[in-house]
N, C-alpha and C. Protein backbone atom coordinates (compact mmCIF):
# COMPACT_ATOMS: atom_id res chain seq x y z
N UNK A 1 69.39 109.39 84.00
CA UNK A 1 69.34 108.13 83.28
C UNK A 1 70.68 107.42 83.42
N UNK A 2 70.50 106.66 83.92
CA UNK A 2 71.61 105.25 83.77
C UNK A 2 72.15 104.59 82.16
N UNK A 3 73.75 105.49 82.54
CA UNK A 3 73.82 104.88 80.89
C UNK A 3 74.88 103.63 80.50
N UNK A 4 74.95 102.96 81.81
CA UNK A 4 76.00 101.80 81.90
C UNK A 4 75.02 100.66 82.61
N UNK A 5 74.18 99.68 81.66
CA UNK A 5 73.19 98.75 82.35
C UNK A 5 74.01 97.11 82.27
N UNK A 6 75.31 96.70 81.85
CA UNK A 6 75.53 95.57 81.85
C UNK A 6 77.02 95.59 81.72
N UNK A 7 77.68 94.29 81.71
CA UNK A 7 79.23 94.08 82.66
C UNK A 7 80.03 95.33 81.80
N UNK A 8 80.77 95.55 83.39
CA UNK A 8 81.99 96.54 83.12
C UNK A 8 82.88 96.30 83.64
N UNK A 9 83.86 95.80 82.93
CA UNK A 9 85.38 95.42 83.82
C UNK A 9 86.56 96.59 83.89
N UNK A 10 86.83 97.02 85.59
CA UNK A 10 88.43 97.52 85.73
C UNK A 10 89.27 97.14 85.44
N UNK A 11 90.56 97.17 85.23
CA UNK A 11 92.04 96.79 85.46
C UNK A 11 92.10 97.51 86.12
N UNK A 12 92.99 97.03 86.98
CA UNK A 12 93.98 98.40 87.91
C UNK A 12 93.14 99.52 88.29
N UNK A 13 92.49 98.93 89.26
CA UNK A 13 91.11 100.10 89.76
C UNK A 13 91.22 100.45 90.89
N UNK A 14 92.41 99.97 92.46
CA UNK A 14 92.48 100.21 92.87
C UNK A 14 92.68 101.31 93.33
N UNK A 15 93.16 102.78 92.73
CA UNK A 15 94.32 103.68 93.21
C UNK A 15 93.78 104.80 92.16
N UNK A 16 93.56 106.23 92.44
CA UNK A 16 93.99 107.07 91.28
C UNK A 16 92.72 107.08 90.22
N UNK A 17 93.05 106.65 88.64
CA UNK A 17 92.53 107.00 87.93
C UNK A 17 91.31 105.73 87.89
N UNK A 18 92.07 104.71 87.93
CA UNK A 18 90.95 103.53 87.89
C UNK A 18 89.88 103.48 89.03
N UNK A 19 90.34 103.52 90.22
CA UNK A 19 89.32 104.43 91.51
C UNK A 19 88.14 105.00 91.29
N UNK A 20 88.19 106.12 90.76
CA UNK A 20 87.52 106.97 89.58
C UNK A 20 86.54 106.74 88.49
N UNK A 21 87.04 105.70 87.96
CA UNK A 21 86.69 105.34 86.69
C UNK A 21 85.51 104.24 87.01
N UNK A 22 86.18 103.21 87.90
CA UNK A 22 85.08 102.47 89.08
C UNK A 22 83.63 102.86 89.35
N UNK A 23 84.38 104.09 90.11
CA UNK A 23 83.12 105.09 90.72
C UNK A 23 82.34 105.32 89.85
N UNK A 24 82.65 105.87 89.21
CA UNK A 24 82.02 106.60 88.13
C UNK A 24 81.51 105.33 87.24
N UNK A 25 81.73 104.24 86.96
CA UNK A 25 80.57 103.24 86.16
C UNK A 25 79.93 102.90 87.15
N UNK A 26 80.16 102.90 88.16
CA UNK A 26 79.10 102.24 89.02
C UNK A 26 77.94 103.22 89.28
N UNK A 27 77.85 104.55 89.59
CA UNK A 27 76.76 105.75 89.54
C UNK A 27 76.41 105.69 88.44
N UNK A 28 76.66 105.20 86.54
CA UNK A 28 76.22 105.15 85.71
C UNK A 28 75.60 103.68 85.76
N UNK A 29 75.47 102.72 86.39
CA UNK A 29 74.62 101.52 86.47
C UNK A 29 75.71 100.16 85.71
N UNK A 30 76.99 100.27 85.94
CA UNK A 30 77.41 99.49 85.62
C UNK A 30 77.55 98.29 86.50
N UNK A 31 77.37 97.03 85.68
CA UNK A 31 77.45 96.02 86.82
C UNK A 31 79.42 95.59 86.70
N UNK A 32 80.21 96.28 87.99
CA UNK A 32 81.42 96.49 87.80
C UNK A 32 82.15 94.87 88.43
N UNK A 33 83.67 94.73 87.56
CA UNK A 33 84.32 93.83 87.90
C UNK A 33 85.69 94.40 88.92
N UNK A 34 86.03 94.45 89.49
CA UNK A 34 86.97 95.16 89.54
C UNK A 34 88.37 94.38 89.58
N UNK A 35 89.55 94.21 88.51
CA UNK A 35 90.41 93.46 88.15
C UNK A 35 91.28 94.36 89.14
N UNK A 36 92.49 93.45 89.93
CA UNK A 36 93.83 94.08 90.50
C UNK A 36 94.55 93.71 91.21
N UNK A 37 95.92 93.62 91.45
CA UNK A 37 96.79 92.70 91.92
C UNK A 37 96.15 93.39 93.80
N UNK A 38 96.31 94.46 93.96
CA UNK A 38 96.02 94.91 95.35
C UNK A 38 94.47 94.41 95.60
N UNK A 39 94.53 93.10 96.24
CA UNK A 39 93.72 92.93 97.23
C UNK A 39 92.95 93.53 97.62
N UNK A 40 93.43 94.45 98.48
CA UNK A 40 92.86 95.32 99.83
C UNK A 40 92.52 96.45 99.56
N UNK A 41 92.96 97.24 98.38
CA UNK A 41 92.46 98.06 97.76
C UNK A 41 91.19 97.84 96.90
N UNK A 42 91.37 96.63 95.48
CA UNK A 42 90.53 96.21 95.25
C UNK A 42 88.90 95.98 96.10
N UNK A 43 89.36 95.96 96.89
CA UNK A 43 88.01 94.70 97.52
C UNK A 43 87.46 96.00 98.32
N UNK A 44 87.93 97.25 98.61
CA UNK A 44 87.61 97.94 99.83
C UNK A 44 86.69 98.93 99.06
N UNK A 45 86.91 99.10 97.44
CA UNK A 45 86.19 99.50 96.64
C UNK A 45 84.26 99.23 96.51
N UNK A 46 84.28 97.94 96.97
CA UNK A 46 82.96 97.60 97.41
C UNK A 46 82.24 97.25 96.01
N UNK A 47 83.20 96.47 94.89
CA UNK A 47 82.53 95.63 93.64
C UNK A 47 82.58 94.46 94.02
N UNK A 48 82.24 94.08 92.71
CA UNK A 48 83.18 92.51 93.09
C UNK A 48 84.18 92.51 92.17
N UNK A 49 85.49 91.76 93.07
CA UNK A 49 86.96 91.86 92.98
C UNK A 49 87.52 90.59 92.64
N UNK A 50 88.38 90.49 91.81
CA UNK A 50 88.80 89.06 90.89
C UNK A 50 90.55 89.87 91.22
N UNK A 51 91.53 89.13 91.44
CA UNK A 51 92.93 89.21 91.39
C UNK A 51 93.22 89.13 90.22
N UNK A 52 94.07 90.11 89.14
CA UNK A 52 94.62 90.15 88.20
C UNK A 52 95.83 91.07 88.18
N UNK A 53 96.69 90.33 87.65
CA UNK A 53 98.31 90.55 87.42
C UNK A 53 98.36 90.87 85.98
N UNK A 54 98.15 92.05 85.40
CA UNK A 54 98.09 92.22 83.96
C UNK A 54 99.25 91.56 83.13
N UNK A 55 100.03 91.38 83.39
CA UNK A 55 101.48 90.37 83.13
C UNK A 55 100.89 88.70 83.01
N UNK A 56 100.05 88.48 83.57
CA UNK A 56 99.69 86.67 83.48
C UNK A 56 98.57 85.93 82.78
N UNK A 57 98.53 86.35 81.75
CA UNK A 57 97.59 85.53 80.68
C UNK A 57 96.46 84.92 81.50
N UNK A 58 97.13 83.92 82.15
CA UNK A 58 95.81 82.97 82.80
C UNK A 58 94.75 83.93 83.84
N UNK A 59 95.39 85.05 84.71
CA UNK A 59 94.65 86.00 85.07
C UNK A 59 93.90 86.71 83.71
N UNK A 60 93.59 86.84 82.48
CA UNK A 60 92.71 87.28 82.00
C UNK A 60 91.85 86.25 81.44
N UNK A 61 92.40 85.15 81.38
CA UNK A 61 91.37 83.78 80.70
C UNK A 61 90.04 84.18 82.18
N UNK A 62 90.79 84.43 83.49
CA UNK A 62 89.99 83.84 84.56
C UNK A 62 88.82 84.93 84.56
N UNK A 63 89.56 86.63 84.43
CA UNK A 63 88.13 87.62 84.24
C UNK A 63 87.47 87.28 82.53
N UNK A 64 87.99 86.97 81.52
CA UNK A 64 87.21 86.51 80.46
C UNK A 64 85.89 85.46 81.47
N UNK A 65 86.13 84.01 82.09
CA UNK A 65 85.41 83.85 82.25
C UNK A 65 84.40 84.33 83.64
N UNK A 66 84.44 84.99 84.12
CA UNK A 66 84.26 85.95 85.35
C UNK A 66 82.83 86.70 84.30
N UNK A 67 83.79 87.10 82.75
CA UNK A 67 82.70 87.99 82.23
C UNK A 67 82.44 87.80 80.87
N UNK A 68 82.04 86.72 80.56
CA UNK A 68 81.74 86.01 79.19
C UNK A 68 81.70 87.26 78.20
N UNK A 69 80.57 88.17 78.80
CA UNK A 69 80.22 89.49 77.85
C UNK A 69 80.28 90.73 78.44
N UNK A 70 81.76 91.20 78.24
CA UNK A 70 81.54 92.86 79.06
C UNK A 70 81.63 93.81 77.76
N UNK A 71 80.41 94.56 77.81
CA UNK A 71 80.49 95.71 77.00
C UNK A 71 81.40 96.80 77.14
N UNK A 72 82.31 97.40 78.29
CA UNK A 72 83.09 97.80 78.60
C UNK A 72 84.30 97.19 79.52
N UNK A 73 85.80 97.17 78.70
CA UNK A 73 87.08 96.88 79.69
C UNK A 73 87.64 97.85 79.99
N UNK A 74 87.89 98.53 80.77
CA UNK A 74 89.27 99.40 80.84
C UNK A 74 90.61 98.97 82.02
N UNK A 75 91.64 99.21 80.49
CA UNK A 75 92.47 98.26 81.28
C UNK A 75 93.62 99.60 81.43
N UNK A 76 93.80 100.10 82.98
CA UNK A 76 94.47 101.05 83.41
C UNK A 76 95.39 100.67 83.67
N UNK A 77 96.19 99.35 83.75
CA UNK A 77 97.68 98.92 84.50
C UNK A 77 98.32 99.79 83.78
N UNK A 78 99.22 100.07 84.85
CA UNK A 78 100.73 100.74 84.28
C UNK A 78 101.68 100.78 85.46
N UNK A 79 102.87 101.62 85.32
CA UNK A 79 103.98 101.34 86.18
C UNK A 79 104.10 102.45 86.69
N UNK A 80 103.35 102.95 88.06
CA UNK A 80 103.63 104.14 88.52
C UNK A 80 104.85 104.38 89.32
N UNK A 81 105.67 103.61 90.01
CA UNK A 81 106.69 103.71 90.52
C UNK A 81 106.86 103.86 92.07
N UNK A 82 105.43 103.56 92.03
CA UNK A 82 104.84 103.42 93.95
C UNK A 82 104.86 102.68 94.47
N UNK A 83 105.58 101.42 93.51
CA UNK A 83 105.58 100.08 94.41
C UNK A 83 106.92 99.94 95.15
């Protein structure tokens, strides 16, 4: 049984834990956003991918409207030290 049937937004889903977390709503039936400054990571994930800089307000007005109503956000940014 599919227990994720409507919007689910990443942060920082490219890499690691958000990767993961991606995966894993999407095999549960989530219809996924995937928020993240990496591009190419983002997008290679195979959701659909919106650019967000967790630092820039107007990047979350833009996934707010991207996702009027997400029953799930998870917002994974942090500072791993890999940049």
């Amino acid at each position: 049984m599919r227990r994720l049937t409507r919007n689910t937004c990443t942060v920082a889903a490219s890499r690691a834990v958000g990767r993961t977390i991606t995966a894993r709503s999407r095999q549960e039936g989530g219809d996924v956003i995937v928020a993240d400054i990496d591009e190419a990571g983002g997008a290679a994930i195979g959701a659909r991918f919106l650019h967000l800089d967790a630092d820039r307000q107007e990047d979350w007005r833009r996934l707010g409207d991207a996702a009027p109503v997400a029953d799930v956000v998870v917002s994974n940014a942090g500072i791993t030290g890999f940049e």
